[in-house]
C-alpha atoms as a PDB file:
ATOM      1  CA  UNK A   1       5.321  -7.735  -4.030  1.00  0.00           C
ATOM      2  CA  UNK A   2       5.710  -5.041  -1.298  1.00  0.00           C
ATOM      3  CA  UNK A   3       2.477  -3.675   0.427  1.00  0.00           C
ATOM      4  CA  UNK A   4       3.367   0.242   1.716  1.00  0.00           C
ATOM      5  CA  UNK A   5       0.617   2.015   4.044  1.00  0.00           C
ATOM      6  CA  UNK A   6       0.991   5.454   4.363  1.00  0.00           C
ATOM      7  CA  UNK A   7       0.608   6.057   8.821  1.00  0.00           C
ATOM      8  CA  UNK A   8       0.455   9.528   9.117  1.00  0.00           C
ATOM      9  CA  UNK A   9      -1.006  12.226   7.958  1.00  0.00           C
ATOM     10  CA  UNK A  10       0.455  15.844   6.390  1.00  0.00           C
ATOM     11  CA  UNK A  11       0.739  18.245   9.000  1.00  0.00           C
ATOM     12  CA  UNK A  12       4.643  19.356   9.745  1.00  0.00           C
ATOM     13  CA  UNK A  13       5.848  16.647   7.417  1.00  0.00           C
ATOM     14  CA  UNK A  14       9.057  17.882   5.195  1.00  0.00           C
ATOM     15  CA  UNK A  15       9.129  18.899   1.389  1.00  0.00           C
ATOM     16  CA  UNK A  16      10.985  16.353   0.810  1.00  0.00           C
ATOM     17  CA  UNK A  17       8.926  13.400   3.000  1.00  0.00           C
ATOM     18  CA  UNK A  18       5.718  15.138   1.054  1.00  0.00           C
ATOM     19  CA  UNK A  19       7.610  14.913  -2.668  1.00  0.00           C
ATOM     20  CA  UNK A  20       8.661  11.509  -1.967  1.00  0.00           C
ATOM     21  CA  UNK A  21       5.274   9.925  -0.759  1.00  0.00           C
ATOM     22  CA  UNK A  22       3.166  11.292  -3.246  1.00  0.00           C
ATOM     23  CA  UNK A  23       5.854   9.983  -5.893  1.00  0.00           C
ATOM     24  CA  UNK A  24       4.647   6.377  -4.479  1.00  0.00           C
ATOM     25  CA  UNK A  25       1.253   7.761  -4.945  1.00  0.00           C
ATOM     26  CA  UNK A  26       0.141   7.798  -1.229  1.00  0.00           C
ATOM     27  CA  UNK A  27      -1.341  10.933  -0.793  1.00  0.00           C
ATOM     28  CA  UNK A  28      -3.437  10.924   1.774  1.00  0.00           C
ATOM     29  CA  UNK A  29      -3.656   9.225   5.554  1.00  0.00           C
ATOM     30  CA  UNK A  30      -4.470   5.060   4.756  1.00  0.00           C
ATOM     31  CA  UNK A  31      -3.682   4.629   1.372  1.00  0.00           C
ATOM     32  CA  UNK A  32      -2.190   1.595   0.380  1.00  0.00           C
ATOM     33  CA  UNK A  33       0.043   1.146  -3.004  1.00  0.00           C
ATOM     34  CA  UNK A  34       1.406  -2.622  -3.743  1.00  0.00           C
ATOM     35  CA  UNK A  35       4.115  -2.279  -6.092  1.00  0.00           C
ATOM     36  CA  UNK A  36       7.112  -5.209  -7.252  1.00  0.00           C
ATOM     37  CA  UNK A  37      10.288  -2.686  -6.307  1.00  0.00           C
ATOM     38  CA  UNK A  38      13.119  -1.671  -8.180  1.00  0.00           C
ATOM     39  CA  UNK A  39      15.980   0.298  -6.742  1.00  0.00           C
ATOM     40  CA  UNK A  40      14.827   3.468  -6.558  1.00  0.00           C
ATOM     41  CA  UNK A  41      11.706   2.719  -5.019  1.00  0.00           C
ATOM     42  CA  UNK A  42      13.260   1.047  -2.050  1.00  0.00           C
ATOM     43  CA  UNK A  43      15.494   4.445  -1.774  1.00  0.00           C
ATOM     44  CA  UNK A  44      12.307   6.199  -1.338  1.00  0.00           C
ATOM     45  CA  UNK A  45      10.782   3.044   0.733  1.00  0.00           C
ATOM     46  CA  UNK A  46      13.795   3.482   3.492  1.00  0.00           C
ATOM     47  CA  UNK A  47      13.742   7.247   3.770  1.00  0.00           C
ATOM     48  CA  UNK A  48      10.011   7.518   4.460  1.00  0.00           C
ATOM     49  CA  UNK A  49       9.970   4.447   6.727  1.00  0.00           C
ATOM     50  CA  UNK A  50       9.196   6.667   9.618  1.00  0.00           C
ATOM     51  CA  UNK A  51       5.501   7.641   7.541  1.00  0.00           C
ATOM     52  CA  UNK A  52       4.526   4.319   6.283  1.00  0.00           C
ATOM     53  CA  UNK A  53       4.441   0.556   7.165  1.00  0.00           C
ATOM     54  CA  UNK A  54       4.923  -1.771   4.737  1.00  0.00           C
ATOM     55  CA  UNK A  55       6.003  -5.601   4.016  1.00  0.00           C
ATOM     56  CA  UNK A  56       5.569  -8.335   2.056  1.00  0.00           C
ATOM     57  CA  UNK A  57       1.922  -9.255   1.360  1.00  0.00           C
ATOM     58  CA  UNK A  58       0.753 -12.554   0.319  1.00  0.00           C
ATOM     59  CA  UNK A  59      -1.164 -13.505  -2.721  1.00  0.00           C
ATOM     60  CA  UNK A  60      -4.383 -14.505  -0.921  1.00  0.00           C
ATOM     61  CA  UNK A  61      -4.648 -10.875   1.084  1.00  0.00           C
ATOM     62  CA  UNK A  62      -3.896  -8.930  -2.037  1.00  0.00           C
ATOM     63  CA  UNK A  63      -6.849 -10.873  -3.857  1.00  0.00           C
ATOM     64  CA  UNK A  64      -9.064  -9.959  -0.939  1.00  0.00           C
ATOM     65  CA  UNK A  65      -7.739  -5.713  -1.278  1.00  0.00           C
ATOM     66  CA  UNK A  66      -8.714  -5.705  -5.342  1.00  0.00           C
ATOM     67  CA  UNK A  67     -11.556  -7.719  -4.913  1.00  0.00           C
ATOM     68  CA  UNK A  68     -12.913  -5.267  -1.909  1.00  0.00           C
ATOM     69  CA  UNK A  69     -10.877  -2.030  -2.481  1.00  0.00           C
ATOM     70  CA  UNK A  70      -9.644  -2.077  -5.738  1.00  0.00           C
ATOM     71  CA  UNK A  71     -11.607   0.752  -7.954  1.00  0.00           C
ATOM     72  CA  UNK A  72     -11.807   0.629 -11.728  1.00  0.00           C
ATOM     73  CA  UNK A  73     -11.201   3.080 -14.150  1.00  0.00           C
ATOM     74  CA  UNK A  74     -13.614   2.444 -16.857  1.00  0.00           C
ATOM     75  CA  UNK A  75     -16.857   0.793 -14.666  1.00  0.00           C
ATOM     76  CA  UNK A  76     -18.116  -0.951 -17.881  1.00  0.00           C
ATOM     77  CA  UNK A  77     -15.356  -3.835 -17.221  1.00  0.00           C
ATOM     78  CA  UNK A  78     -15.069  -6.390 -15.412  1.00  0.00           C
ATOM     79  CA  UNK A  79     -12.030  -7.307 -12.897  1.00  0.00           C
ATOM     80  CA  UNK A  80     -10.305 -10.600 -12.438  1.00  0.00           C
ATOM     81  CA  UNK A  81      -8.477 -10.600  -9.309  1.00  0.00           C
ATOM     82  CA  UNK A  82      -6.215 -13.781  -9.844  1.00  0.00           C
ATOM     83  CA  UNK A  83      -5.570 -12.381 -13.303  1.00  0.00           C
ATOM     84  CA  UNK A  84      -4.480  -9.206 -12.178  1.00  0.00           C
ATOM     85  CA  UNK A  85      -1.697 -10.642  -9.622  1.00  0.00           C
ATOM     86  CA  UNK A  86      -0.854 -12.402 -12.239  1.00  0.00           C
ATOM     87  CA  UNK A  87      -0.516  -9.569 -14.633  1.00  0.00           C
ATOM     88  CA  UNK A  88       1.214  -7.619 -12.132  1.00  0.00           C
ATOM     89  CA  UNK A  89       3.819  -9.826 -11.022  1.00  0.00           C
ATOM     90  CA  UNK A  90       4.622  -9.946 -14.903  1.00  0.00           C
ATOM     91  CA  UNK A  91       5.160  -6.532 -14.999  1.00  0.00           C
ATOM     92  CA  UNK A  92       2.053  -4.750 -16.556  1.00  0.00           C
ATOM     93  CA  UNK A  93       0.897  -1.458 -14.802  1.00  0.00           C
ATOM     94  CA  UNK A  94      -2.308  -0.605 -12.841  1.00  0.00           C
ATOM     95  CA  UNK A  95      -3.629   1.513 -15.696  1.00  0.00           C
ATOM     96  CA  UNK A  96      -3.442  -1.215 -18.321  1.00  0.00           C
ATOM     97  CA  UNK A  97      -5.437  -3.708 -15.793  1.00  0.00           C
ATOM     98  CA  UNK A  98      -8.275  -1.160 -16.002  1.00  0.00           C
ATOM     99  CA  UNK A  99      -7.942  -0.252 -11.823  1.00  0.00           C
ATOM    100  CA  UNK A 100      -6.578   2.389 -10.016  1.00  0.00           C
ATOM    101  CA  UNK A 101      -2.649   2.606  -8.786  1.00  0.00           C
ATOM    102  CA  UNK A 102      -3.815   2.461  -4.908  1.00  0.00           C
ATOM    103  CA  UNK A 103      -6.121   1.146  -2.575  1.00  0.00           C
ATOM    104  CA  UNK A 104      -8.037   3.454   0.142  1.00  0.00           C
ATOM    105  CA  UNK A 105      -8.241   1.589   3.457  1.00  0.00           C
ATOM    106  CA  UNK A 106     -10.086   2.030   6.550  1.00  0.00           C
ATOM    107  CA  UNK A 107      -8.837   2.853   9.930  1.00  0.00           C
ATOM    108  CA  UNK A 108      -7.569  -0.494  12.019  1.00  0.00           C
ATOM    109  CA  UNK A 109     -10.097  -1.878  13.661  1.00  0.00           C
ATOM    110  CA  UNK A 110      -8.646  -2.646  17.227  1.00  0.00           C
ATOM    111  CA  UNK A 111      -6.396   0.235  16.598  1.00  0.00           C
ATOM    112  CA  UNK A 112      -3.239   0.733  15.638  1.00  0.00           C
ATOM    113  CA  UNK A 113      -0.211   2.119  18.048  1.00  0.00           C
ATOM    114  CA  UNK A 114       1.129   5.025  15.165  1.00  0.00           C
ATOM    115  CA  UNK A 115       4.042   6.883  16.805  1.00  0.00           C
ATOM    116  CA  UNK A 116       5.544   3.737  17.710  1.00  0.00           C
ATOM    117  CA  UNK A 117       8.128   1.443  15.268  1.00  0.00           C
ATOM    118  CA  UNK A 118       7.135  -2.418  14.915  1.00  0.00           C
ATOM    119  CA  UNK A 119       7.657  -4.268  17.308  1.00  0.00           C
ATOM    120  CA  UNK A 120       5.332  -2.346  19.571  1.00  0.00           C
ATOM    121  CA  UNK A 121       3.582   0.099  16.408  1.00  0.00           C
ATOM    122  CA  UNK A 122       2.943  -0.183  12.940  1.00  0.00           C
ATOM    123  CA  UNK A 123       5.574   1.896  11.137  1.00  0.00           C
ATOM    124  CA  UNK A 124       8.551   0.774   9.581  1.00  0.00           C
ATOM    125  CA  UNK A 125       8.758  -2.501   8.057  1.00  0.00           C
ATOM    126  CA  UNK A 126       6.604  -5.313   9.752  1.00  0.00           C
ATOM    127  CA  UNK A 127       6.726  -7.930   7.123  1.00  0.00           C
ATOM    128  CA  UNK A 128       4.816 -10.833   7.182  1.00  0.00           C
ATOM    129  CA  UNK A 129       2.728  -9.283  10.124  1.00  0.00           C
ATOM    130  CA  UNK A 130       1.503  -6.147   6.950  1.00  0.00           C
ATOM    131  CA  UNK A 131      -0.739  -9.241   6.240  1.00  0.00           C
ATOM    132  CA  UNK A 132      -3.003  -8.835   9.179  1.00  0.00           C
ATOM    133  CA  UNK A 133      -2.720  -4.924   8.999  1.00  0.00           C
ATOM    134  CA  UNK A 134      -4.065  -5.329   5.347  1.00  0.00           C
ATOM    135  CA  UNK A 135      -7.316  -7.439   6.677  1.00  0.00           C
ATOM    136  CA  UNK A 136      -7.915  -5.609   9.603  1.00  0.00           C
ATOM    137  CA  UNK A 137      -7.954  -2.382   7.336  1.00  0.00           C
ATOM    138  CA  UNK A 138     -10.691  -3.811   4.715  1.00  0.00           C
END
């Protein structure tokens, strides 16, 4: 499972940077959409790399984002999130699980460095280290 952060934010970004973000349903500034890739979506992964930051995340940190940021559809139901990974991994989609495609994070606490690529920011692909960006955005 990939974990992709959208960085920045909308002003002077390109039609086609806008189309293609929203398409991975990260519309606004800190959203965060986990997703099990096919083709296409890394495409669209490697041509907004400049926007987001993403990487593998590990099962334990994307219990911790459902259980904390995940929001339901239907409030009435309850949410199981080892059953949901689960679920996912399997291939069922967001909607059936009763929760929302994306997670809305916080700001980094400590900061984040977000003009810069990975080794000394946060944007491109950081993977393993997306782990501790994930917690430290909770």
């Amino acid at each position: 499972m990939i974990c992709i952060i959208r960085i920045s934010g909308d002003v002077k970004l390109d039609y086609r940077v806008r189309e293609t973000l929203n398409r991975l349903r990260l519309g606004k500034k800190y959203t965060c959409v986990v997703i099990n890739p096919n083709k296409e979506e890394i495409g669209m992964i490697n041509k907004i790399r400049n926007f987001i930051a993403f990487g593998i995340i590990e099962n334990n940190v994307f219990e911790k984002l459902i259980e904390k940021r995940g929001k339901r559809i239907d409030k009435k139901k309850i949410i199981d999130a080892k059953k949901v990974i689960e679920s996912l991994e399997k291939g069922k989609k967001y909607e059936e699980l009763n929760l929302k495609p994306f997670f809305r994070l916080h700001p980094a606490r400590g900061g984040i460095d977000s003009k810069l690529h990975f080794p000394k920011g946060v944007l491109g692909d950081n993977g393993e280290k997306i782990n501790d960006l994930v917690v430290r955005m909770l």
